[in-house]
Each structure stands twice: as structure tokens, then as C-alpha cells.
PDB file of N, CA and C in Angstrom:
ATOM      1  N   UNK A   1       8.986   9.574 -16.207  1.00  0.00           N
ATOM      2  CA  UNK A   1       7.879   8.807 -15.670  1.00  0.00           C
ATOM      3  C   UNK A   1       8.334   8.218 -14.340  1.00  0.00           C
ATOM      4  N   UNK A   2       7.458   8.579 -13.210  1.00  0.00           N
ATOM      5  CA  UNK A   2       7.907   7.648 -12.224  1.00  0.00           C
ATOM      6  C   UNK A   2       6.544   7.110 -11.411  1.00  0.00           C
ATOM      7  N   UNK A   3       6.506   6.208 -10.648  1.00  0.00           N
ATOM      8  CA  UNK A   3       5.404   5.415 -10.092  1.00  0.00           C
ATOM      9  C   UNK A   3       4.427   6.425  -9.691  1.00  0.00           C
ATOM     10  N   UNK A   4       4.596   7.742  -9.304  1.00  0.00           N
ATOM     11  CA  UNK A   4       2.985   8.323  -8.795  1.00  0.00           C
ATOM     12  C   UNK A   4       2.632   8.888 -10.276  1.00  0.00           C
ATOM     13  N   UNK A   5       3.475   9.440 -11.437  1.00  0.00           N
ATOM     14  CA  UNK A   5       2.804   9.465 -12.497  1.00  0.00           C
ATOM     15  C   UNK A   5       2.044   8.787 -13.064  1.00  0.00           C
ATOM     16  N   UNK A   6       2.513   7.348 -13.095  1.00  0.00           N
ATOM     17  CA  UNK A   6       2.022   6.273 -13.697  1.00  0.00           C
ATOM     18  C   UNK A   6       0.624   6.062 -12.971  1.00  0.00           C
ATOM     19  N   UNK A   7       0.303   6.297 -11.550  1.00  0.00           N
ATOM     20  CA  UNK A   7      -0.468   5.698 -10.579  1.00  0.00           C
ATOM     21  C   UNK A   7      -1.919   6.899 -11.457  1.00  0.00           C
ATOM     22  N   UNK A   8      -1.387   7.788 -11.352  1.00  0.00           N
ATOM     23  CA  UNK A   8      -2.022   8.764 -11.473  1.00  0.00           C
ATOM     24  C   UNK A   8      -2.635   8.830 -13.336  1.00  0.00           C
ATOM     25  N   UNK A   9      -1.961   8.262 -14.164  1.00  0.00           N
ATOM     26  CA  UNK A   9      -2.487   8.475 -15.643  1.00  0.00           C
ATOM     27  C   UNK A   9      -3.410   6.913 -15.438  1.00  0.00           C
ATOM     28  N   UNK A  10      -3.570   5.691 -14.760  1.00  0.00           N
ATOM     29  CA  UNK A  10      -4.737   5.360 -14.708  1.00  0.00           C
ATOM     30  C   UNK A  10      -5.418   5.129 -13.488  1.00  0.00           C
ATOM     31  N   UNK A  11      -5.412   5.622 -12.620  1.00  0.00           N
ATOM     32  CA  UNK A  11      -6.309   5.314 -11.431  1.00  0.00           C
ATOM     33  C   UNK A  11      -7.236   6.218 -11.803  1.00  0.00           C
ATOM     34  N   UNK A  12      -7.774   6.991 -13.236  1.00  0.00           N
ATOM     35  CA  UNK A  12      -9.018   7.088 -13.682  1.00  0.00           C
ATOM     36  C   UNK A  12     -10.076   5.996 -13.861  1.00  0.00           C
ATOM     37  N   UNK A  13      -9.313   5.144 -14.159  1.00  0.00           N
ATOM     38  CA  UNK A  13     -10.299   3.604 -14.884  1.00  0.00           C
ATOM     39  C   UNK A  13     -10.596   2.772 -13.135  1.00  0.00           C
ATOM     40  N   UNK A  14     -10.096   3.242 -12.114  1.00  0.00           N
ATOM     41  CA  UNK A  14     -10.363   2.238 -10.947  1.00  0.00           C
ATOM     42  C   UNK A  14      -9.046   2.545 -10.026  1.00  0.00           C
ATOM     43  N   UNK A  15      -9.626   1.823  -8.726  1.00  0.00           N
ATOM     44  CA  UNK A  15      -8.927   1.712  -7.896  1.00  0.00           C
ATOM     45  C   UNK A  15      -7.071   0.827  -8.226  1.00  0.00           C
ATOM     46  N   UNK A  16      -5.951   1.581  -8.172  1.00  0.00           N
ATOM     47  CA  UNK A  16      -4.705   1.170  -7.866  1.00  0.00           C
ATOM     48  C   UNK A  16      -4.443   0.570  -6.770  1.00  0.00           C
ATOM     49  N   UNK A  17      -3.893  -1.075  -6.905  1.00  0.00           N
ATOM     50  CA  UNK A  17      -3.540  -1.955  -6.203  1.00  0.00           C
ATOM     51  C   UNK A  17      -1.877  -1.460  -5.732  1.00  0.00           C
ATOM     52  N   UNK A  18      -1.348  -1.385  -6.632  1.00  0.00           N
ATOM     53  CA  UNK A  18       0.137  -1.283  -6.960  1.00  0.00           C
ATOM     54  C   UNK A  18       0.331  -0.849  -8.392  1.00  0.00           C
ATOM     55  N   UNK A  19       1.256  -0.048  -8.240  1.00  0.00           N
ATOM     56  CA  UNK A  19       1.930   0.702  -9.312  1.00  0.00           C
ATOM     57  C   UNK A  19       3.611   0.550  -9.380  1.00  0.00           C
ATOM     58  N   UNK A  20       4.325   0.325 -10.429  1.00  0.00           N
ATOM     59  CA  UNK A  20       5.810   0.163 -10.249  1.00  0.00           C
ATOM     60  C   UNK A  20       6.267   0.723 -11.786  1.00  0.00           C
ATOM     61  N   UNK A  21       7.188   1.973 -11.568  1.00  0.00           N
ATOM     62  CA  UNK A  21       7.826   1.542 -12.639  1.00  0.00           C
ATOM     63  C   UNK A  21       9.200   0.710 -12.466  1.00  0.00           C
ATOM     64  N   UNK A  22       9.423   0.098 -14.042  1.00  0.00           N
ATOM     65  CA  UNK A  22      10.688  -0.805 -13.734  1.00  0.00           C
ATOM     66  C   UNK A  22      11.390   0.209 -14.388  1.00  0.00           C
ATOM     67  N   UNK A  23      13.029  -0.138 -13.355  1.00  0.00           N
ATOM     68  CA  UNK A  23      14.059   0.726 -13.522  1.00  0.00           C
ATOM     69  C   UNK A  23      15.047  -0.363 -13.717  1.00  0.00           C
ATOM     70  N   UNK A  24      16.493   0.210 -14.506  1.00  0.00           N
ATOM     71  CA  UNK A  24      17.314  -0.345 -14.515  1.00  0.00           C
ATOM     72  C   UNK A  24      17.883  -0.534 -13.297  1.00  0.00           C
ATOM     73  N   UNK A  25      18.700  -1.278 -12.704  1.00  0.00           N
ATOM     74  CA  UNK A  25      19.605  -1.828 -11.451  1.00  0.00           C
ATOM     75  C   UNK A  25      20.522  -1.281 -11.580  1.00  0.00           C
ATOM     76  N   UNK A  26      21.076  -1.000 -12.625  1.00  0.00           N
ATOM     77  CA  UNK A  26      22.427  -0.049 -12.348  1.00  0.00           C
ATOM     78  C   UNK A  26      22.262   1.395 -12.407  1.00  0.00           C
ATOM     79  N   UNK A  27      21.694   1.628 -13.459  1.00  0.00           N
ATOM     80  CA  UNK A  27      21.024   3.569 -13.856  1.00  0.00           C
ATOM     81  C   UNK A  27      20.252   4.153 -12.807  1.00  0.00           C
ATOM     82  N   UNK A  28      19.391   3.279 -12.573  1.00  0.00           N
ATOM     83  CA  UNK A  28      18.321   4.005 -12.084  1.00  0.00           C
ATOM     84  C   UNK A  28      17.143   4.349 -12.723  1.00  0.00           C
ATOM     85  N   UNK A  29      17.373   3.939 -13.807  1.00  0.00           N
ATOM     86  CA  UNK A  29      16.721   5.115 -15.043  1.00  0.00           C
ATOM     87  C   UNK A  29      15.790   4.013 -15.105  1.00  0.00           C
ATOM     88  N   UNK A  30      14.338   5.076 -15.785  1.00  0.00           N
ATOM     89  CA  UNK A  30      13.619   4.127 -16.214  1.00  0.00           C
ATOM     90  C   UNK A  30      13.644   3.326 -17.430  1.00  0.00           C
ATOM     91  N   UNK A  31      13.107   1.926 -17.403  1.00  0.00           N
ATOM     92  CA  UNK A  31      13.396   0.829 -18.226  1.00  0.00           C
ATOM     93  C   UNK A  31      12.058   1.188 -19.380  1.00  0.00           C
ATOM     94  N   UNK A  32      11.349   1.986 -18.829  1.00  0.00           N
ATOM     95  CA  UNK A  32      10.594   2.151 -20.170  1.00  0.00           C
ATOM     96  C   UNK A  32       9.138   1.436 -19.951  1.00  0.00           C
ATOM     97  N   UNK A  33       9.123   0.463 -19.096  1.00  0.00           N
ATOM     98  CA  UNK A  33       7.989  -0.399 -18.623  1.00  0.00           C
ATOM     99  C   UNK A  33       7.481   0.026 -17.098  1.00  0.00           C
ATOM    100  N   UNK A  34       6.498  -0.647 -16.890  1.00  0.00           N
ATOM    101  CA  UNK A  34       5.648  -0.395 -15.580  1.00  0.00           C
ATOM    102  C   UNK A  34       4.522  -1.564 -15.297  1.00  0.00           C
ATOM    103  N   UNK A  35       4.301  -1.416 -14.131  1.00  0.00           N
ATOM    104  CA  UNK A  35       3.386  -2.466 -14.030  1.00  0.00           C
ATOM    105  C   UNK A  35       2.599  -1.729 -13.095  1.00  0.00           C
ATOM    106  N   UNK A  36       0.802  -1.733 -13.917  1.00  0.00           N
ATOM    107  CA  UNK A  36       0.266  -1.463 -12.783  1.00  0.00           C
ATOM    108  C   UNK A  36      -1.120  -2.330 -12.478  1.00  0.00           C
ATOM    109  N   UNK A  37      -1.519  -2.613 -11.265  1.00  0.00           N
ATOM    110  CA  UNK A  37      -2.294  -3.969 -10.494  1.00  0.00           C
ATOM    111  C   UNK A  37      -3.505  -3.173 -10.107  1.00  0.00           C
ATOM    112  N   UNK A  38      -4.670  -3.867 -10.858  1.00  0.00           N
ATOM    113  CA  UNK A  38      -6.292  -2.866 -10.332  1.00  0.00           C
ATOM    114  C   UNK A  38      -6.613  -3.784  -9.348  1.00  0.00           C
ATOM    115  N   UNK A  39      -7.757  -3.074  -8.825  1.00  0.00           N
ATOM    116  CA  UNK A  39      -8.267  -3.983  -7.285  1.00  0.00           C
ATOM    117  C   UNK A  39      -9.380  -4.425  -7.921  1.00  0.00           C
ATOM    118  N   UNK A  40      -9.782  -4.686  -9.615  1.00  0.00           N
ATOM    119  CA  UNK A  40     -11.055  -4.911 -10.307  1.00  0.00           C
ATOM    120  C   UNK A  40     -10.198  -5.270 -11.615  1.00  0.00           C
ATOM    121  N   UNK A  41     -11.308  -6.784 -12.243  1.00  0.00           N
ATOM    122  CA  UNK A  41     -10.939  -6.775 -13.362  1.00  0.00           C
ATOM    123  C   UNK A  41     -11.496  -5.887 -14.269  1.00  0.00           C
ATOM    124  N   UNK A  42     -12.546  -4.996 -13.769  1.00  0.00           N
ATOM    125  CA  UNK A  42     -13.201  -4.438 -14.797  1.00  0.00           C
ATOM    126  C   UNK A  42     -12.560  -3.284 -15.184  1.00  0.00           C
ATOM    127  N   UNK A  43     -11.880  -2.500 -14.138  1.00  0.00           N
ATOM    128  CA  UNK A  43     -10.873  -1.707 -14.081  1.00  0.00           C
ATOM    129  C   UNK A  43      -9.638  -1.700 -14.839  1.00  0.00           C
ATOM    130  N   UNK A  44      -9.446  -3.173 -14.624  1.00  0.00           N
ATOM    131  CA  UNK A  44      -8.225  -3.300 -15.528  1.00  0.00           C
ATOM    132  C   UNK A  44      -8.429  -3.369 -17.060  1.00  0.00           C
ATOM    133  N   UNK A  45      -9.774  -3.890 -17.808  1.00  0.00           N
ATOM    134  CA  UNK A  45      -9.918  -4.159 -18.786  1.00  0.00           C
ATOM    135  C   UNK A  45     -10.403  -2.425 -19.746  1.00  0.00           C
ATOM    136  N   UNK A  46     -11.084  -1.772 -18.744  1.00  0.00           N
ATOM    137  CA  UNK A  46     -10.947  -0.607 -19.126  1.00  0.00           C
ATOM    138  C   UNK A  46      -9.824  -0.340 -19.505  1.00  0.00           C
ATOM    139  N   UNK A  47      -8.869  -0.402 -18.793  1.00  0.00           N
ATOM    140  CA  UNK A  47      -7.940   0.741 -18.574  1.00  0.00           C
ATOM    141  C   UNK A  47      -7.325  -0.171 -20.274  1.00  0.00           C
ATOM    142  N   UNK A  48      -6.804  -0.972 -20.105  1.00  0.00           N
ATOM    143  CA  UNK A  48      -6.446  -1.567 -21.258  1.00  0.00           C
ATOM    144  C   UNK A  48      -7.215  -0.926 -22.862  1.00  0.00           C
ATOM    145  N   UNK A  49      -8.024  -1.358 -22.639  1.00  0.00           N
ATOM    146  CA  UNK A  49      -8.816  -0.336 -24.024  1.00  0.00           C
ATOM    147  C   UNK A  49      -9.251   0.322 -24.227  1.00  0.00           C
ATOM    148  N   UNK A  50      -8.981   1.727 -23.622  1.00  0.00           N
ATOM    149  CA  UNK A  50      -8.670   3.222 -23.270  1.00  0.00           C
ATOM    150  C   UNK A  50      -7.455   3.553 -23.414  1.00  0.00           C
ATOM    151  N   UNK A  51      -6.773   2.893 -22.644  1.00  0.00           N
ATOM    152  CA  UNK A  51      -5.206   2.980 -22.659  1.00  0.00           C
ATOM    153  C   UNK A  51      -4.058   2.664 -23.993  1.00  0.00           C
ATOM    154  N   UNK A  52      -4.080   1.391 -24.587  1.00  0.00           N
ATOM    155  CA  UNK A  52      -3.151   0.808 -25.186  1.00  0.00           C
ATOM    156  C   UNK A  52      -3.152   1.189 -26.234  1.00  0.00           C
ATOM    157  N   UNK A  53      -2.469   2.088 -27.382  1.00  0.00           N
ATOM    158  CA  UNK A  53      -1.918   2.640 -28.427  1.00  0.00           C
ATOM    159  C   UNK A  53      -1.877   4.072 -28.144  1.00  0.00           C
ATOM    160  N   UNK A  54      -2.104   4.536 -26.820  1.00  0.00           N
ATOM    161  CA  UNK A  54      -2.249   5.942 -26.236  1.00  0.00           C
ATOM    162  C   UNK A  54      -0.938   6.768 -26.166  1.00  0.00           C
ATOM    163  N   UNK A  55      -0.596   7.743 -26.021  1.00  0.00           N
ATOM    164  CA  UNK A  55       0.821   8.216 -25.346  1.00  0.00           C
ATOM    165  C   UNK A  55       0.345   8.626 -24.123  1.00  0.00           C
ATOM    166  N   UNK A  56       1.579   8.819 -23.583  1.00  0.00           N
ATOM    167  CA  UNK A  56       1.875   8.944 -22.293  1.00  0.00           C
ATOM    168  C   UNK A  56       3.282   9.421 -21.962  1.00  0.00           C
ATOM    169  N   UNK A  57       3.282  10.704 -21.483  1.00  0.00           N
ATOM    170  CA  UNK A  57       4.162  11.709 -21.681  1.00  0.00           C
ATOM    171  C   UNK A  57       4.967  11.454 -23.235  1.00  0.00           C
ATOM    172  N   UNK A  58       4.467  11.756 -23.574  1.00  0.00           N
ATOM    173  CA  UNK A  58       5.225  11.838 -25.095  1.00  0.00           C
ATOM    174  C   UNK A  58       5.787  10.483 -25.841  1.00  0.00           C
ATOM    175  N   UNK A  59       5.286   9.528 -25.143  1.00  0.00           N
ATOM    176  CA  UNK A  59       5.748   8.268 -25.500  1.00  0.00           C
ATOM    177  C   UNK A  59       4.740   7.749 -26.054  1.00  0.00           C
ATOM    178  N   UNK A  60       4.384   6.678 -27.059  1.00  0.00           N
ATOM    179  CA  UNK A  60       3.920   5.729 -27.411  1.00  0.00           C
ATOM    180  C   UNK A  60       3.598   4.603 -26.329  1.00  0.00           C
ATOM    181  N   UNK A  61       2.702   4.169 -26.116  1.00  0.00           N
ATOM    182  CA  UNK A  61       2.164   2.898 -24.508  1.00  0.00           C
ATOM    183  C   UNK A  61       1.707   1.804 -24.922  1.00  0.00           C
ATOM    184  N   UNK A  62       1.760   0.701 -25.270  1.00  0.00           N
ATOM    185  CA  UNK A  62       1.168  -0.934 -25.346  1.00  0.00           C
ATOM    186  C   UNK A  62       0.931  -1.023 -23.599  1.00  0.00           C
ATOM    187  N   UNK A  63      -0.434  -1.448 -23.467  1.00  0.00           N
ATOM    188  CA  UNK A  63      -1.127  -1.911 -22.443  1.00  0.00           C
ATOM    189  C   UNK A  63      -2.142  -3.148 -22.582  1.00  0.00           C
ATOM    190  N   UNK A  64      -1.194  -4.002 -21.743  1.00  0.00           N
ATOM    191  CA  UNK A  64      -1.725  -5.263 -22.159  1.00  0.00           C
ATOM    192  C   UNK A  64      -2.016  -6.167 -20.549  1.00  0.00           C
ATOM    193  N   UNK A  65      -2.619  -7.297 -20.338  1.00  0.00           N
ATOM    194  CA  UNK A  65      -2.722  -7.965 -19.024  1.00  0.00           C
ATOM    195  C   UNK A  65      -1.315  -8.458 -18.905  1.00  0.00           C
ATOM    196  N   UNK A  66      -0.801  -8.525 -17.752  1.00  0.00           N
ATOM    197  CA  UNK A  66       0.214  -9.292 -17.075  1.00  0.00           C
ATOM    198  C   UNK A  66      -0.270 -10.234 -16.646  1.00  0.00           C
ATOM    199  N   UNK A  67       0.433 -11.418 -17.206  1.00  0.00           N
ATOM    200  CA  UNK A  67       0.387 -13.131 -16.723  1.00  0.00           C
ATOM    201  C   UNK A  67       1.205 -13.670 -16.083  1.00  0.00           C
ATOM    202  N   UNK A  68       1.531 -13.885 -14.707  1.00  0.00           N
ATOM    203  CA  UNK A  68       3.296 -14.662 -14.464  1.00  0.00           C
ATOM    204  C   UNK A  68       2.968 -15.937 -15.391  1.00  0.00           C
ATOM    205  N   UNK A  69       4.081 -16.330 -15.791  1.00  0.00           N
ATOM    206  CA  UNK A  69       4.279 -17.545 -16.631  1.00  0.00           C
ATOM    207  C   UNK A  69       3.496 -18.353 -16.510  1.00  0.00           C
ATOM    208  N   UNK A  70       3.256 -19.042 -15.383  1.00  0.00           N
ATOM    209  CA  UNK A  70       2.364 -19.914 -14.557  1.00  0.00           C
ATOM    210  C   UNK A  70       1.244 -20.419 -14.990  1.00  0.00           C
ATOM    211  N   UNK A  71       0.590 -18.833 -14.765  1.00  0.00           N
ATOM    212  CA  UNK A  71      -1.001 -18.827 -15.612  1.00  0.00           C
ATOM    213  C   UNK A  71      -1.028 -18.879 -16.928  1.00  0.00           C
ATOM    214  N   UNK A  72       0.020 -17.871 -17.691  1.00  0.00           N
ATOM    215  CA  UNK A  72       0.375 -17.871 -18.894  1.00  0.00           C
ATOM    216  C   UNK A  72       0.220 -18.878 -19.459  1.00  0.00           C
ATOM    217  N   UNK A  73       0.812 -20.538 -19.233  1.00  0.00           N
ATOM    218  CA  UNK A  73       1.490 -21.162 -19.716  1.00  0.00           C
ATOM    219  C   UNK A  73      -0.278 -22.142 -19.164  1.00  0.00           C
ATOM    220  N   UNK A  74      -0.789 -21.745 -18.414  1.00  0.00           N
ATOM    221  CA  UNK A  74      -2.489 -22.241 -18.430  1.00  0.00           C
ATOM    222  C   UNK A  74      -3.026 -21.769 -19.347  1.00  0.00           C
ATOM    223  N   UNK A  75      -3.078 -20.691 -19.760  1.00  0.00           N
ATOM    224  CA  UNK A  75      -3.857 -20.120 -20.738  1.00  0.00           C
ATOM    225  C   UNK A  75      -3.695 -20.809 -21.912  1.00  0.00           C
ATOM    226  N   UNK A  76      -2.604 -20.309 -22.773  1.00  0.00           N
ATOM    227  CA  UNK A  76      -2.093 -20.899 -23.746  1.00  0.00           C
ATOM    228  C   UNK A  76      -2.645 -22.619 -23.817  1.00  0.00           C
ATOM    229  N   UNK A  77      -2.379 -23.679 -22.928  1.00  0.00           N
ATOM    230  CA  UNK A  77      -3.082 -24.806 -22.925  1.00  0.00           C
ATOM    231  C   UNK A  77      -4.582 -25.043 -22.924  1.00  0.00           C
ATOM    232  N   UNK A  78      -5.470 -23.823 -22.485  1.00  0.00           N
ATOM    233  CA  UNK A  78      -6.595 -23.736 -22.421  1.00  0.00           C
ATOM    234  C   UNK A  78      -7.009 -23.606 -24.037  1.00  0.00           C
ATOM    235  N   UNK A  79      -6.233 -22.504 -24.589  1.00  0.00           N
ATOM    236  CA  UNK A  79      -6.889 -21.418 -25.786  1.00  0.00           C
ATOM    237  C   UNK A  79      -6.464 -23.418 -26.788  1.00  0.00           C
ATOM    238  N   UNK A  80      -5.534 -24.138 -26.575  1.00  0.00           N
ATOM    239  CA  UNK A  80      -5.420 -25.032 -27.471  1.00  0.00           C
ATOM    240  C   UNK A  80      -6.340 -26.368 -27.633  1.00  0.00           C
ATOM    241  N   UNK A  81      -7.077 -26.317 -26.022  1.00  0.00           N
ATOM    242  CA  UNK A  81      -7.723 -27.324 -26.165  1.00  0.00           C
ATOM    243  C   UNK A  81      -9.578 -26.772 -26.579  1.00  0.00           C
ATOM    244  N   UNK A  82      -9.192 -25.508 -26.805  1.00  0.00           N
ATOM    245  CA  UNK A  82     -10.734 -24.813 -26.758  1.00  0.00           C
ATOM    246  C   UNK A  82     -10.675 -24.668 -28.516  1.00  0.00           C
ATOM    247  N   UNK A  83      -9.454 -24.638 -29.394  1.00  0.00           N
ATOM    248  CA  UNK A  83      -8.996 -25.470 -30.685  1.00  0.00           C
ATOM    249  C   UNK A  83      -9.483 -26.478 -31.399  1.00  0.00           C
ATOM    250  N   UNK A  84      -8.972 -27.398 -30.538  1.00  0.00           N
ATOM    251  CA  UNK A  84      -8.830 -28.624 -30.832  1.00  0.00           C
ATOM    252  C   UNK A  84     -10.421 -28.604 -30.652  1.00  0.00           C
ATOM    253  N   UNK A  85     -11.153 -28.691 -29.804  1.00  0.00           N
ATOM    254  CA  UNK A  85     -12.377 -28.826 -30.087  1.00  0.00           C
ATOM    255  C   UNK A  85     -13.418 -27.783 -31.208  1.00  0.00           C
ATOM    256  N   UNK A  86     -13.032 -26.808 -31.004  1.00  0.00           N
ATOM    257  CA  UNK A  86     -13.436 -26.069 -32.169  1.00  0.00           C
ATOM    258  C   UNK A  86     -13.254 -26.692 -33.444  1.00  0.00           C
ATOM    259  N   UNK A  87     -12.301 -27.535 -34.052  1.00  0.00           N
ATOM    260  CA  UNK A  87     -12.072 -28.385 -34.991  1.00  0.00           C
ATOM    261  C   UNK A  87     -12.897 -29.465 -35.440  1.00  0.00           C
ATOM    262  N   UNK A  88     -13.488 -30.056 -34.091  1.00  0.00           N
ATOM    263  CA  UNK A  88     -13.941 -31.118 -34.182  1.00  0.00           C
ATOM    264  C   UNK A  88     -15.434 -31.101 -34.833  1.00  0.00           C
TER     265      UNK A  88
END
């Protein structure tokens, strides 16, 4: 697998922002992961549930949203206070 493969098994679902696969720093080799960035959320949400329990070259694929921590760590506080009121 390398980044124009990857670019190429979903830039069916939408326009590719960026595509990366991650490689090890010392090997070279691929790490098994990738990241790829739509220019649409709708694109991306496709691609996600089309995509995720799929193979891809002979592999097994989890496709899920990327969060940097940041937001992550918004979310998670969101989903608890949307909880807490659900409780109430």
C-alpha cells in the first residue's frame, strides 16, 4: 500500500484533500495505517460507511474519523454533558 493507492481506493466517495500512508522511521515500511483528509464532510462520512470492515488489498480496514486530541477531548466533554442532561 502506498499513498496513490490509498488516494485512489477512496477518492470514489469525494474529492482527496491529502492522503498519507504512515510508515515506520526506520523501515520504511508501511505501519499499516493511513490517513486520508476529504475536502467534504459528506465525503468523508461516506467513505467511512462504505469503507470500514472492507478489505483493502487483502487486508482487513477500520475506517473511522480522525480527531487531534484537542477536539477529541471536546467531544468527549460534549457527548457527557449531552448525558448528564439526558438523565435529568
Amino acid at each position: 500500500m502506498n499513498d496513490d493507492s490509498l488516494r485512489e481506493a477512496f477518492s470514489k466517495f469525494g474529492d482527496v484533500e491529502e492522503c498519507t500512508v504512515l510508515k515506520d522511521r526506520h523501515t520504511g515500511k508501511s505501519r499499516g495505517r493511513g490517513i486520508v483528509r476529504f475536502a467534504t464532510e459528506e465525503a468523508m462520512k461516506k467513505a467511512i460507511e462504505e469503507m470500514n470492515g472492507s478489505e483493502l488489498e487483502g487486508r482487513a480496514i477500520t475506517v473511522r474519523q480522525f480527531l487531534p486530541k484537542s477536539q477529541l477531548a471536546e467531544k468527549k466533554e460534549e457527548e457527557v454533558k449531552e448525558e448528564k442532561e439526558e438523565v435529568k
